[in-house]
Each structure stands twice: as structure tokens, then as C-alpha cells.
N, C-alpha and C. Protein backbone atom coordinates (compact mmCIF):
# COMPACT_ATOMS: atom_id res chain seq x y z
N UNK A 1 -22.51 -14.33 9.37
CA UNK A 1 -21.27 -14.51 10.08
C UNK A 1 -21.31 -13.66 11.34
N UNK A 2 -20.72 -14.46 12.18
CA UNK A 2 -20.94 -13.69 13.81
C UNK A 2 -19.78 -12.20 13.69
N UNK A 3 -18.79 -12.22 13.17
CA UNK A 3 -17.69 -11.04 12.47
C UNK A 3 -18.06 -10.82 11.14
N UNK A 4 -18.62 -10.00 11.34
CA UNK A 4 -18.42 -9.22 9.71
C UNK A 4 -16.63 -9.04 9.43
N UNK A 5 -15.96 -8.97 10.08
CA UNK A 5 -14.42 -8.92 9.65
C UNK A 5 -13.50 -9.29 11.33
N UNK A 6 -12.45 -10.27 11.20
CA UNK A 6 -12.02 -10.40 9.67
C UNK A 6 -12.13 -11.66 9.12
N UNK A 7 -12.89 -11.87 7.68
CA UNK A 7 -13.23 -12.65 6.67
C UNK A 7 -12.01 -13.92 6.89
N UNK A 8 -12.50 -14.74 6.27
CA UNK A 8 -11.36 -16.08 6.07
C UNK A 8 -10.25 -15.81 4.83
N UNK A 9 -9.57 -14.71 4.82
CA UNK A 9 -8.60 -14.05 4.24
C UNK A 9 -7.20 -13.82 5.01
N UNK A 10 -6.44 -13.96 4.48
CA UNK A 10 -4.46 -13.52 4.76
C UNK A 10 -4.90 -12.74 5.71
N UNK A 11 -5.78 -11.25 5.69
CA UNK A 11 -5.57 -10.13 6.85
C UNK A 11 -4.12 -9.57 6.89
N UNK A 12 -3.48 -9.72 5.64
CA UNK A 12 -2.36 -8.87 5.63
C UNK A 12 -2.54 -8.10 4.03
N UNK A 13 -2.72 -7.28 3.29
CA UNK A 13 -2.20 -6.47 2.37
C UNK A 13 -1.62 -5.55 1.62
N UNK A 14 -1.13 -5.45 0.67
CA UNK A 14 -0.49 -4.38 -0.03
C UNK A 14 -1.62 -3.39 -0.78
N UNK A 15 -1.80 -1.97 -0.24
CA UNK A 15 -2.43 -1.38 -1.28
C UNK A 15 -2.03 -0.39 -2.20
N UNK A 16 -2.65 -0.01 -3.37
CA UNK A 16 -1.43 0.75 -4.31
C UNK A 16 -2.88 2.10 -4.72
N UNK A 17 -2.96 3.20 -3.93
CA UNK A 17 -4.13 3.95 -4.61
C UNK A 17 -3.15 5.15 -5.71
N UNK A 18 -3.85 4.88 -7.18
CA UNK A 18 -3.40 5.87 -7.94
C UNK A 18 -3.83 7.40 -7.17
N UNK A 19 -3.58 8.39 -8.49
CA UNK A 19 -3.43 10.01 -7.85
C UNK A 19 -5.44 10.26 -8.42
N UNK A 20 -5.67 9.17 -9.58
CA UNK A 20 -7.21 8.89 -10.16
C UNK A 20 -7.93 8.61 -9.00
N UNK A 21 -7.70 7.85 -8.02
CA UNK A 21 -8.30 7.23 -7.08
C UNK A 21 -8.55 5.37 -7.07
N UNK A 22 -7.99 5.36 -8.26
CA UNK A 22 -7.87 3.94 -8.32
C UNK A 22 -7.17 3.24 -7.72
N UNK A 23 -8.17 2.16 -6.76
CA UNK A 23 -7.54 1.00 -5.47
C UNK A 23 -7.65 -0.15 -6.29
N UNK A 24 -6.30 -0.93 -6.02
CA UNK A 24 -5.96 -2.16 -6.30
C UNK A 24 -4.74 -2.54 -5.35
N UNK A 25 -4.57 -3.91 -5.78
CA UNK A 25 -3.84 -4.75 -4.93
C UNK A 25 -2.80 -5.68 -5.78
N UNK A 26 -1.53 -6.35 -5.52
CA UNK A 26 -0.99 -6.05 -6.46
C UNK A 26 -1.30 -7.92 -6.51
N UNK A 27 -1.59 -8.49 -5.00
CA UNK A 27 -2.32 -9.91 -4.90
C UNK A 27 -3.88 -9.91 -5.92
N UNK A 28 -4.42 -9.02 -5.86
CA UNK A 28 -5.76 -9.11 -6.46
C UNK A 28 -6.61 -8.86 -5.15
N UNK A 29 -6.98 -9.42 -4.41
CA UNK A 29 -7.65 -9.40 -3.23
C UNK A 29 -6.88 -8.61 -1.99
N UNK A 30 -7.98 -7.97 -1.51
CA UNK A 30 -9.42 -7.82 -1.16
C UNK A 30 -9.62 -6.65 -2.18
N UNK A 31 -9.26 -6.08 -2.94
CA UNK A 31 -9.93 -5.13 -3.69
C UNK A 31 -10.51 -6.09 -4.79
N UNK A 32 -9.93 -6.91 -5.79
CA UNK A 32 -10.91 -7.64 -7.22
C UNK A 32 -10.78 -6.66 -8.28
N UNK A 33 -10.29 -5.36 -8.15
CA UNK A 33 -9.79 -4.29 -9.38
C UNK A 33 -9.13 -5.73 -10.30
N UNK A 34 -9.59 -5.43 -11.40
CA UNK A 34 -9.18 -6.11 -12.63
C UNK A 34 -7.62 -6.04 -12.57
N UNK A 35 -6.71 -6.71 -12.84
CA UNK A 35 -5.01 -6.00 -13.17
C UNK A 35 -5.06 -6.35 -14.97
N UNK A 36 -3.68 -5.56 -14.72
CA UNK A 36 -3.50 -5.91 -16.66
C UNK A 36 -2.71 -7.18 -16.55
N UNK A 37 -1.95 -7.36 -15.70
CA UNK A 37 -1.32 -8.93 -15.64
C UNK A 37 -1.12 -9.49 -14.11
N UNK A 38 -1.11 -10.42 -14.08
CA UNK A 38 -1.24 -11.30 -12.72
C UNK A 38 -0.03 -12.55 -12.69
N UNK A 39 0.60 -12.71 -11.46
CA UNK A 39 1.61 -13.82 -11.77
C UNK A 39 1.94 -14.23 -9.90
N UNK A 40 1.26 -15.16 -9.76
CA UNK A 40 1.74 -15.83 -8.27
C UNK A 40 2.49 -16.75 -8.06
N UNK A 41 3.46 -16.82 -7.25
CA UNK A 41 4.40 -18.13 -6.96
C UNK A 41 4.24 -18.25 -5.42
N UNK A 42 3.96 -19.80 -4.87
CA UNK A 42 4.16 -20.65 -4.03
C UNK A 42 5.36 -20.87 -3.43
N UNK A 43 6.48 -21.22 -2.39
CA UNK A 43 7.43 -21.55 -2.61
C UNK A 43 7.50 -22.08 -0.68
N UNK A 44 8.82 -22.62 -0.51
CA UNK A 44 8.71 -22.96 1.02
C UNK A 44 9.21 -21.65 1.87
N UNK A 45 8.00 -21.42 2.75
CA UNK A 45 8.08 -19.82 3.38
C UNK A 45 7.73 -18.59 2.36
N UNK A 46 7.46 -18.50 1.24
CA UNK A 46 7.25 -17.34 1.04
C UNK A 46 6.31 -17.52 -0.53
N UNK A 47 5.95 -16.14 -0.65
CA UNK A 47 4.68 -16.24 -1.99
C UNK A 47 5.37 -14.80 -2.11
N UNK A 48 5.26 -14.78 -3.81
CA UNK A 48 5.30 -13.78 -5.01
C UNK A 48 4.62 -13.41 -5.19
N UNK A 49 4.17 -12.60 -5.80
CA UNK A 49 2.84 -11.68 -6.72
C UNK A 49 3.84 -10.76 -7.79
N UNK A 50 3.40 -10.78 -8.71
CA UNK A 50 3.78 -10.06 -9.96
C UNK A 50 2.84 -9.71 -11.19
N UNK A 51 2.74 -8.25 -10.38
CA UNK A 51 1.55 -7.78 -10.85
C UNK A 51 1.55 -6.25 -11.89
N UNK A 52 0.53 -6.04 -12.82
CA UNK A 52 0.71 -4.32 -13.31
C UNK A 52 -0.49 -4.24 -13.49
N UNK A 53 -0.70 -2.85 -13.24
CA UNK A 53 -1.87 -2.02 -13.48
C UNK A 53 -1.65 -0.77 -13.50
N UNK A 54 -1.94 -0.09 -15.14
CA UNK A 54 -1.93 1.20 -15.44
C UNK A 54 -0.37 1.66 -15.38
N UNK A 55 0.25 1.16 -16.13
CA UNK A 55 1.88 1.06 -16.09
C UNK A 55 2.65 1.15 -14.91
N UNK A 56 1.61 0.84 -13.78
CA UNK A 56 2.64 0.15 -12.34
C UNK A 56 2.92 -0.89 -12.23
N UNK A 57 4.27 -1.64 -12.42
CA UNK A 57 4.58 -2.90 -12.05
C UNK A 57 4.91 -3.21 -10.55
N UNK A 58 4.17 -4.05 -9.96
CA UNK A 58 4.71 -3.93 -8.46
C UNK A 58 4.94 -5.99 -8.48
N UNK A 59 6.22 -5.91 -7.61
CA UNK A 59 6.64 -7.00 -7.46
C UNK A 59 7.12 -6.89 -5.89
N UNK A 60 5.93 -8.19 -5.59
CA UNK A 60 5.55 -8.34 -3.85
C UNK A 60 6.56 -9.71 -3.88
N UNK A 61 6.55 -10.11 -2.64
CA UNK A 61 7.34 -11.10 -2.12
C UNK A 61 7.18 -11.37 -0.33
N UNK A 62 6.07 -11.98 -0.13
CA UNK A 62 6.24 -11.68 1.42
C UNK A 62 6.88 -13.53 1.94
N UNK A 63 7.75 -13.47 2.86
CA UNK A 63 8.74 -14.95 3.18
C UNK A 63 8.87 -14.90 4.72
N UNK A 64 9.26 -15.49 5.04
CA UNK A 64 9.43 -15.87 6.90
C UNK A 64 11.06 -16.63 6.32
N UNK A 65 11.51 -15.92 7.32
CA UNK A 65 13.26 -16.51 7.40
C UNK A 65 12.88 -17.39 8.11
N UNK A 66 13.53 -18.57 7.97
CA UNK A 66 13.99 -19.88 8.69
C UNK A 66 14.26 -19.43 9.88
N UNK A 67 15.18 -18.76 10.54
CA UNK A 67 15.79 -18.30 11.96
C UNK A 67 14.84 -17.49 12.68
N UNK A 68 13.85 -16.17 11.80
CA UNK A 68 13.50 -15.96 12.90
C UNK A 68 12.05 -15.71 12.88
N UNK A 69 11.15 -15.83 13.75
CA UNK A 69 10.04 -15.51 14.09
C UNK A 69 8.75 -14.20 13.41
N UNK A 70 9.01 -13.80 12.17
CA UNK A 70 9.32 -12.83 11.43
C UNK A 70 8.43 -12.73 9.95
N UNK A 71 7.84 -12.13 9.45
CA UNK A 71 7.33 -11.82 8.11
C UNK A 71 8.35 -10.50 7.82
N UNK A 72 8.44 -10.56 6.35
CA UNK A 72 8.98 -9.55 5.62
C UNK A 72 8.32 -9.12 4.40
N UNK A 73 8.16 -7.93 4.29
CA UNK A 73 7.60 -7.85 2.80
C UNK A 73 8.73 -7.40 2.17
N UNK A 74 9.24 -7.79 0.73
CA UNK A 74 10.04 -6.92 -0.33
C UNK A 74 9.39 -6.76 -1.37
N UNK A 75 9.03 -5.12 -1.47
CA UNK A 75 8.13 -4.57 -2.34
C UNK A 75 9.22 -3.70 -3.37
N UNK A 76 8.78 -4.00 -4.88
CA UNK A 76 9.34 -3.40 -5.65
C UNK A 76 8.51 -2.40 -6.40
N UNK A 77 8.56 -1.73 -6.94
CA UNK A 77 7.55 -0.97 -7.67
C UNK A 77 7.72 -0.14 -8.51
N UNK A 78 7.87 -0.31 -10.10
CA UNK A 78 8.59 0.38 -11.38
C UNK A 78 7.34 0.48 -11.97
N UNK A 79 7.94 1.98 -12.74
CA UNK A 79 6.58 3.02 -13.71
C UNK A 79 7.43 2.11 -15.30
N UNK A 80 6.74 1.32 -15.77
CA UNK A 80 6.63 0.82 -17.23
C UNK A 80 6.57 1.56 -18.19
N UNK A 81 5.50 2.42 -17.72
CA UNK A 81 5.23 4.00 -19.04
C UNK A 81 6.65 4.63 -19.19
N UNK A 82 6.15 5.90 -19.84
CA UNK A 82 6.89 6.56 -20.26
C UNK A 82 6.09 8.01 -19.47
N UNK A 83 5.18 8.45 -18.64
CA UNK A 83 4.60 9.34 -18.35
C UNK A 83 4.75 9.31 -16.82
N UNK A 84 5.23 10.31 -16.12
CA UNK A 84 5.01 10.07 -14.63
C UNK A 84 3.85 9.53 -14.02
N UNK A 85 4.24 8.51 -12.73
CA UNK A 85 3.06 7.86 -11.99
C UNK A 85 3.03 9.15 -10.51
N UNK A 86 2.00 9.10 -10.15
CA UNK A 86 2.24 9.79 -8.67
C UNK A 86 1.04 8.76 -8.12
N UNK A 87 1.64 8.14 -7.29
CA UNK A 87 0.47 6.72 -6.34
C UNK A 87 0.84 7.05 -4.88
N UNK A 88 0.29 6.23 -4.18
CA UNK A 88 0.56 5.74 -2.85
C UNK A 88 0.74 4.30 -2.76
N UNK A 89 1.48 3.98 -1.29
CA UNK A 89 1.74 2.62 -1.01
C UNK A 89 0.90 2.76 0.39
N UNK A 90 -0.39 1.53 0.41
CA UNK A 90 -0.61 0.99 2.09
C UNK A 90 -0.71 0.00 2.33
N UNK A 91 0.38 -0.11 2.83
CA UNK A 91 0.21 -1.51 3.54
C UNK A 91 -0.57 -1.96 5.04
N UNK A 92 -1.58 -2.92 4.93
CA UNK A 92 -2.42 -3.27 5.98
C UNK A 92 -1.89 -4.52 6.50
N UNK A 93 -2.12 -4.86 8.16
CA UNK A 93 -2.12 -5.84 8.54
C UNK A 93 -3.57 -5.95 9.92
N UNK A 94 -3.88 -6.69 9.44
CA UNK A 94 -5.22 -7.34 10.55
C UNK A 94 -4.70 -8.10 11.93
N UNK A 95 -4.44 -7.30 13.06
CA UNK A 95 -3.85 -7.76 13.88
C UNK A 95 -4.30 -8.80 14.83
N UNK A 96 -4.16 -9.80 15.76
CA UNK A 96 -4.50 -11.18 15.52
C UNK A 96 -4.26 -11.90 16.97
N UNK A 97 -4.85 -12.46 17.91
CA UNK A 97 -4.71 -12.78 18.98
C UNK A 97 -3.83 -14.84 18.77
N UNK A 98 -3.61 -14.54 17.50
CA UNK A 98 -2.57 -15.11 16.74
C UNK A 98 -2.86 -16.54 17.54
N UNK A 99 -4.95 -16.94 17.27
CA UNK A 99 -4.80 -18.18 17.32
C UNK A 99 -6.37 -17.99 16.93
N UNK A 100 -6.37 -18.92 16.04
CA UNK A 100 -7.70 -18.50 14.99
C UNK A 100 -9.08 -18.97 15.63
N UNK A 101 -9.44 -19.67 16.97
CA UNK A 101 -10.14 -20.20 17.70
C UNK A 101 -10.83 -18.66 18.57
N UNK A 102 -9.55 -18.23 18.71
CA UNK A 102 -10.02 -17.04 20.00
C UNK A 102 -10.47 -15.89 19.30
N UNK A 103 -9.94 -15.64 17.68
CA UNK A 103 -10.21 -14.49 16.73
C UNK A 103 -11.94 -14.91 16.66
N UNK A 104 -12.13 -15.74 15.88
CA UNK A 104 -13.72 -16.47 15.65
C UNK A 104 -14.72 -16.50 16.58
N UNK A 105 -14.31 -17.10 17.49
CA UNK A 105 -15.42 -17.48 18.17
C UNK A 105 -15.01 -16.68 19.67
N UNK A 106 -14.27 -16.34 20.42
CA UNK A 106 -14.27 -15.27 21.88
C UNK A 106 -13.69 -14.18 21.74
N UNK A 107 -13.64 -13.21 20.47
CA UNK A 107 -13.45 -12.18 20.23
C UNK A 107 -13.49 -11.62 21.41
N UNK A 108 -15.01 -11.34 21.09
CA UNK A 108 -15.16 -10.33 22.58
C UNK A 108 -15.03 -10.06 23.77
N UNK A 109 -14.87 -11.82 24.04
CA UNK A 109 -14.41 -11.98 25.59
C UNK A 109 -13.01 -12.00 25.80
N UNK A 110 -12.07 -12.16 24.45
CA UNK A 110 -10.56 -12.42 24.81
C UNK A 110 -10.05 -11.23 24.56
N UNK A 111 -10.89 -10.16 23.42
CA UNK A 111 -10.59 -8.62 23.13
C UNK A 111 -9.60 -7.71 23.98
N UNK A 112 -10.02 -7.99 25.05
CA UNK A 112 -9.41 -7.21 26.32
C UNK A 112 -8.54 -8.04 26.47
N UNK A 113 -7.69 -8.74 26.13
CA UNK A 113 -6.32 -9.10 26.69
C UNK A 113 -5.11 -8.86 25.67
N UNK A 114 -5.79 -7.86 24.53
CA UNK A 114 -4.44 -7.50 24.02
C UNK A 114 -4.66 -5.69 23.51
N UNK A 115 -3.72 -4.63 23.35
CA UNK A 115 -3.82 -3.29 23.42
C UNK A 115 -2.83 -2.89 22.01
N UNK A 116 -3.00 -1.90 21.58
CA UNK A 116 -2.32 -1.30 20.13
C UNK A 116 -1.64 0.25 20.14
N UNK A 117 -0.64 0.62 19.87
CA UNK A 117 -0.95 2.05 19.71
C UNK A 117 0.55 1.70 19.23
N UNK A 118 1.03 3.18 18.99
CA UNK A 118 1.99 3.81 17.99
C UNK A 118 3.66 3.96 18.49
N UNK A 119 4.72 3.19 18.70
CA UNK A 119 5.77 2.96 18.99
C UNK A 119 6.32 3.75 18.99
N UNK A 120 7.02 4.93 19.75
CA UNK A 120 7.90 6.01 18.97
C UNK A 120 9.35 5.40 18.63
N UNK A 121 9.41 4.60 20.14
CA UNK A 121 11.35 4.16 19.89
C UNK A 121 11.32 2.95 18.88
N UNK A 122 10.37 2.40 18.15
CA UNK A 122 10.42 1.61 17.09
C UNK A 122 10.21 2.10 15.93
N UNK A 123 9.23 3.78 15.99
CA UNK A 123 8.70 3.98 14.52
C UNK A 123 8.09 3.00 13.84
N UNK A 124 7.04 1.99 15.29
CA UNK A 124 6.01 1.10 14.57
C UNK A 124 4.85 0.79 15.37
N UNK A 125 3.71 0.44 14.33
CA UNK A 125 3.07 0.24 15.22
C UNK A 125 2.94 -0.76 15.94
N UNK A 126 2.27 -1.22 16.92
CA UNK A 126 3.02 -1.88 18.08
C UNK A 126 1.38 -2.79 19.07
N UNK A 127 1.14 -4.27 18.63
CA UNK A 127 0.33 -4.75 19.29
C UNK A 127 1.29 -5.21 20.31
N UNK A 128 -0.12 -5.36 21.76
CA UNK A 128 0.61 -6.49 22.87
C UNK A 128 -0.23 -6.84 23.76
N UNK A 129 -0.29 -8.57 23.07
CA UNK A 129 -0.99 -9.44 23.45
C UNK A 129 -0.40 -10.07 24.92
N UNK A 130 -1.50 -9.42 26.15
CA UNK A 130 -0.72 -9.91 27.39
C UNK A 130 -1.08 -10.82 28.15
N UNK A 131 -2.54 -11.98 27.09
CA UNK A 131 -2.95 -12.96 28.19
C UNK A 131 -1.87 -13.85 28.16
N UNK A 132 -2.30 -14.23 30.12
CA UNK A 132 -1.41 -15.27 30.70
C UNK A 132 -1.42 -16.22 29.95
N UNK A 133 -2.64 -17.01 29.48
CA UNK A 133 -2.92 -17.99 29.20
C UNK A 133 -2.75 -18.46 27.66
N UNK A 134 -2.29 -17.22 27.05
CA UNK A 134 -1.73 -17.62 25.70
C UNK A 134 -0.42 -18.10 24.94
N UNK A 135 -1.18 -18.88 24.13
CA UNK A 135 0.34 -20.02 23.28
C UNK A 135 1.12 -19.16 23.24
N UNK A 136 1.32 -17.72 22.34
CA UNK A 136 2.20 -16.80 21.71
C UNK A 136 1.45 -15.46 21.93
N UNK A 137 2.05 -15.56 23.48
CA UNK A 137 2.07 -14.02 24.34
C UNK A 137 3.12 -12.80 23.73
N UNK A 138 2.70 -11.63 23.74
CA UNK A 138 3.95 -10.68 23.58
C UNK A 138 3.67 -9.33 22.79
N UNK A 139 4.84 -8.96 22.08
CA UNK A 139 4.39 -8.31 20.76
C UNK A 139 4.69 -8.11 19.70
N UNK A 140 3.89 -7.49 19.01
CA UNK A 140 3.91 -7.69 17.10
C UNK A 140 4.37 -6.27 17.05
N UNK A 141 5.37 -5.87 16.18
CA UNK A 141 5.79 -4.86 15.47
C UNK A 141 5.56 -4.88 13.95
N UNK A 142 4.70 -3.64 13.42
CA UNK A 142 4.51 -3.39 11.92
C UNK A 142 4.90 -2.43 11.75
N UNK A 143 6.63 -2.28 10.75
CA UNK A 143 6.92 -0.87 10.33
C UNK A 143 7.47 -1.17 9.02
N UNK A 144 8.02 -0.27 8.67
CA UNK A 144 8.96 -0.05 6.95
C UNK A 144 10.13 0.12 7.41
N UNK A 145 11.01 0.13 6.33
CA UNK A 145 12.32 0.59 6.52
C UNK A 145 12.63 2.20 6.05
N UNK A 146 11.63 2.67 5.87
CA UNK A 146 11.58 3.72 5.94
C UNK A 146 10.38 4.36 7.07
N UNK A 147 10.71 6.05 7.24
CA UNK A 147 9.48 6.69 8.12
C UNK A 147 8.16 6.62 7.72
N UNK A 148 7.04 6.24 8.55
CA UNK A 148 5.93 6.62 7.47
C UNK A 148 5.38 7.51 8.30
N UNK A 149 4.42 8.44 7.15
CA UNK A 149 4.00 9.66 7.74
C UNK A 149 2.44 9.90 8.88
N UNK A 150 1.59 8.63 7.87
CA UNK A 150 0.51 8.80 9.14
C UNK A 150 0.25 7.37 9.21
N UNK A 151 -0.77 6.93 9.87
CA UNK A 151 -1.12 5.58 9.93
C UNK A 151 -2.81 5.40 10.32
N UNK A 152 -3.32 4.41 10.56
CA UNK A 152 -4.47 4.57 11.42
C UNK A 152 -4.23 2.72 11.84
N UNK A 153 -4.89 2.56 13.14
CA UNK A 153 -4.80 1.55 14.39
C UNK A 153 -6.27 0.93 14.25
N UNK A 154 -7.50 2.46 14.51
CA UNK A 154 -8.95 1.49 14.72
C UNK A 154 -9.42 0.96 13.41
N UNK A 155 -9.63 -0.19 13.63
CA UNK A 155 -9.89 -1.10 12.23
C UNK A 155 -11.63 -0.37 11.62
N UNK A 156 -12.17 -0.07 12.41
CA UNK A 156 -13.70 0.91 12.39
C UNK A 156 -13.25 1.71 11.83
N UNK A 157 -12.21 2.61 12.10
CA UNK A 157 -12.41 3.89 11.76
C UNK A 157 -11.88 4.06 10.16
N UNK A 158 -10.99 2.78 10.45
CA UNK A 158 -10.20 2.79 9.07
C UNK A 158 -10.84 2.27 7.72
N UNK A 159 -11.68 0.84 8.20
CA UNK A 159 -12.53 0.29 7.22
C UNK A 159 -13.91 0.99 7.35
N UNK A 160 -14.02 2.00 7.98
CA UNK A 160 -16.11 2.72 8.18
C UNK A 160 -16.91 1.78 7.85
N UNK A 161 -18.20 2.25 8.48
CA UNK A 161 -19.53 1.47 8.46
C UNK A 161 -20.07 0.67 7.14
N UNK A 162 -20.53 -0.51 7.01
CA UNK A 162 -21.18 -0.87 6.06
C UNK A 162 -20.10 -1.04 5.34
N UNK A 163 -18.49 -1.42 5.35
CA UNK A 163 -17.57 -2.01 4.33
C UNK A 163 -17.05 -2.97 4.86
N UNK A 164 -15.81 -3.12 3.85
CA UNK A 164 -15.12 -4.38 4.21
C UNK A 164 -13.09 -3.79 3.68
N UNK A 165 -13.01 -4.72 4.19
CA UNK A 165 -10.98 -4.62 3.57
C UNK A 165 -10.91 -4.54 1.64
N UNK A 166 -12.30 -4.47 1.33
CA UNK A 166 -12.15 -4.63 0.00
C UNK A 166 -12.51 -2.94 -0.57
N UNK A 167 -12.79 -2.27 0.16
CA UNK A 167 -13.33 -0.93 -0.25
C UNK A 167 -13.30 0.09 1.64
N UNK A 168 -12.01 0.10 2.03
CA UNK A 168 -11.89 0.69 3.14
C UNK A 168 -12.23 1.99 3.13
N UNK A 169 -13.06 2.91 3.66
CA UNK A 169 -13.40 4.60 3.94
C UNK A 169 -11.97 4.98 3.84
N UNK A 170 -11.20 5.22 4.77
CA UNK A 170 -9.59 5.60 4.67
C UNK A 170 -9.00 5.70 3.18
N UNK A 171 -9.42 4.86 2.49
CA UNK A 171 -8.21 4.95 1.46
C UNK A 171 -9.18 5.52 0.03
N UNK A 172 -10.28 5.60 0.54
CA UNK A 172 -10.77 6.64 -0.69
C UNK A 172 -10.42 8.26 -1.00
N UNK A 173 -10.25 8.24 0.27
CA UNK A 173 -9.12 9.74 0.02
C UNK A 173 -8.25 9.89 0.29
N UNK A 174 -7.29 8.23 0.52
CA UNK A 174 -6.12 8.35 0.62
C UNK A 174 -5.51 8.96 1.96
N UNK A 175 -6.61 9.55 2.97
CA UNK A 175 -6.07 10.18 3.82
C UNK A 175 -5.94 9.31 5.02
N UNK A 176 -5.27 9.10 6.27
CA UNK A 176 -5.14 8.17 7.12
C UNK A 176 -4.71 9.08 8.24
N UNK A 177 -5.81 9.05 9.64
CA UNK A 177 -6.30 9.65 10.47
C UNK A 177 -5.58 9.59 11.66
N UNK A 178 -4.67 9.15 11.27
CA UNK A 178 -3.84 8.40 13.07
C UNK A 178 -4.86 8.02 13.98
N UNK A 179 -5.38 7.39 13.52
CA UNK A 179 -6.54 6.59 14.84
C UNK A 179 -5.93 6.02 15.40
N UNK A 180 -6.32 5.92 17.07
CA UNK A 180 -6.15 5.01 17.88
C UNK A 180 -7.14 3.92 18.75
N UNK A 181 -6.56 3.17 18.84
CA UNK A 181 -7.62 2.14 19.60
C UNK A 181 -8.15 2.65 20.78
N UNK A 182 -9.38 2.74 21.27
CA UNK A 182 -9.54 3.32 22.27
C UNK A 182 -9.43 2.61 23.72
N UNK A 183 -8.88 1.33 23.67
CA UNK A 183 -8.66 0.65 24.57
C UNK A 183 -8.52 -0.87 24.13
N UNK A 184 -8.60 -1.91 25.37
CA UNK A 184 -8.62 -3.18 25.09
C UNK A 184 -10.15 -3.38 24.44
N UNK A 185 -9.68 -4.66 23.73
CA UNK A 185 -11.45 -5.05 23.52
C UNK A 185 -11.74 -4.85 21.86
N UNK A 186 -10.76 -3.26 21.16
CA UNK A 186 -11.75 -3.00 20.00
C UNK A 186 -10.81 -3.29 19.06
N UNK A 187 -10.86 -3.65 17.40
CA UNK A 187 -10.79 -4.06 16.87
C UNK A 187 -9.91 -3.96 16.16
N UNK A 188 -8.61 -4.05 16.17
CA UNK A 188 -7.20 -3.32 15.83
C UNK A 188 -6.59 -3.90 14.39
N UNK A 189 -6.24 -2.67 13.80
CA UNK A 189 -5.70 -3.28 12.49
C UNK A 189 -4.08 -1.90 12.36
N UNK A 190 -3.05 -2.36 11.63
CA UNK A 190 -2.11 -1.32 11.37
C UNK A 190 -2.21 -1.61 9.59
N UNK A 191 -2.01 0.23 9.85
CA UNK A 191 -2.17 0.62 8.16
C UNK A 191 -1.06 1.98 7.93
N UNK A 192 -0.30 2.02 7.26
CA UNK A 192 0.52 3.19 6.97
C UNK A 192 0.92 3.50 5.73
């Protein structure tokens, strides 16, 4: 493959790393961690996941409102046990010149017409795609409804050498570097 990433996958996920170090997903993919139960729903605009592993129940829901232009995630996430959980939540998105012709095949040449970095007056992170010549010019905002504390932008730095979205460097220690893109051109992903 001329891209090693990103793969013919969503490029959006939920990740859940225990305090063990155990990465999973509550979709199954891109990690493949076994779950103890699995449950997906289809529906018009939006998909379910209802998932547990290791007495975390997490119940995903990502939908596009009719009105507006928009993804939402509603993430739920209840301890089943009876023993405290201490986890993390990261959520990834693979950011996207949001036309699958120019991602594939002129990466490199269309690279430079869109830039990434860290929003303060949004508290998000913040692509902006400024070719003239594109269908859906502008920009993408990825945040929570709550603060998050760190994030990382370079999709390199975040996924390291020799991996993939299925076993990212970043999230083996859980730690997340505030990387930034170092310009147009390189390979932008938001993770917090």
C-alpha cells in the first residue's frame, strides 16, 4: 500500500487503556483485544457499540443530527464490578482532506493545503482545510464537553515507527505529548 495509514477503516476511535495497560476498543477495532461481550446496532445516521471488558461497560453511540453538519459521540461508561476501575478515555480522530480520492492517491501533493494545531478559544483541536479548489473547504473541530488535559496532533509521533492505529506508541504509556504538526503537508490526527 502506497500509505501505510490511514488503512480502509472509520479513522475515528474510542480508546479505553486500563491502569494494567490493557488497550481495547469498545467497537473492537483497531485494537482486536478480545471483549467479554460485543453488541452493534446500525440505524439511519448513527451506530451503537455495546461493549465490556474487565467489568467496564462502555456504551458508544456515534449519530450525525439531521440539521447539522456534525458527528457526536455519547459515551457512557459504568464499573459492573464491585472493585474500583481506574482507566483512561482516548478518543482518536484521523483527520481528512474529507474526500477519499485526495487522502489515497495526492496525499502528498494536496498535504499542504490543509494545517492543525490546538484551539484555545474552542478548547479543540482544530484542522483547516484551505484549498480553493475543494468540495468541503474550512474547519473541523474535535473536542469534549469537558477540558481535556493533553492531546497529541502528529499522527507519527502519536502512532511511532513500525505501527499502526491498532497498537499506537502514545497509548502504551498512556502518556500524550502535545505534539504538533510541524507544518502543512504532515500527517495529522487529534487524540485527547
Amino acid at each position: 500500500q502506497y500509505l501505510a495509514l490511514p488503512e480502509d477503516k472509520p479513522g475515528f476511535y474510542l480508546y479505553i487503556r486500563e491502569s494494567d495497560g490493557t488497550l481495547w476498543n469498545p467497537s473492537c477495532v483497531p485494537t482486536c483485544t478480545p471483549l467479554d461481550s460485543y453488541e452493534c446496532r446500525h440505524g439511519l445516521y448513527y451506530t451503537k457499540f455495546n461493549s465490556e471488558k474487565n467489568s467496564i461497560r462502555a456504551n458508544v453511540k456515534f449519530f450525525i443530527p439531521q440539521q447539522d453538519p456534525v458527528m457526536l459521540w455519547d459515551v457512557t461508561l459504568t464499573n459492573t464490578g464491585t472493585e474500583e476501575k481506574t482507566f483512561s478515555v482516548y478518543p482518536y480522530l484521523d483527520f481528512s482532506m474529507r474526500d477519499y480520492t485526495k487522502d489515497v492517491l495526492y496525499y502528498h501533493f494536496c498535504g499542504n493545503q490543509m494545517t492543525a494545531d490546538y484551539n484555545k478559544e474552542y478548547q479543540a483541536l482544530m484542522l483547516d482545510y484551505f484549498a480553493f479548489e475543494a468540495q468541503h473547504p474550512g474547519f473541523t473541530l474535535f473536542n469534549a464537553t469537558k477540558p481535556f488535559q493533553s492531546y497529541d496532533m502528529n499522527r507519527d509521533v502519536f502512532i511511532g515507527r513500525c505501527r499502526s492505529e491498532a497498537n499506537p506508541q502514545n497509548l502504551e504509556s498512556g502518556e500524550l505529548t502535545d505534539s504538533a504538526v510541524p507544518g502543512a503537508g504532515f500527517p495529522i490526527c487529534g487524540v485527547f
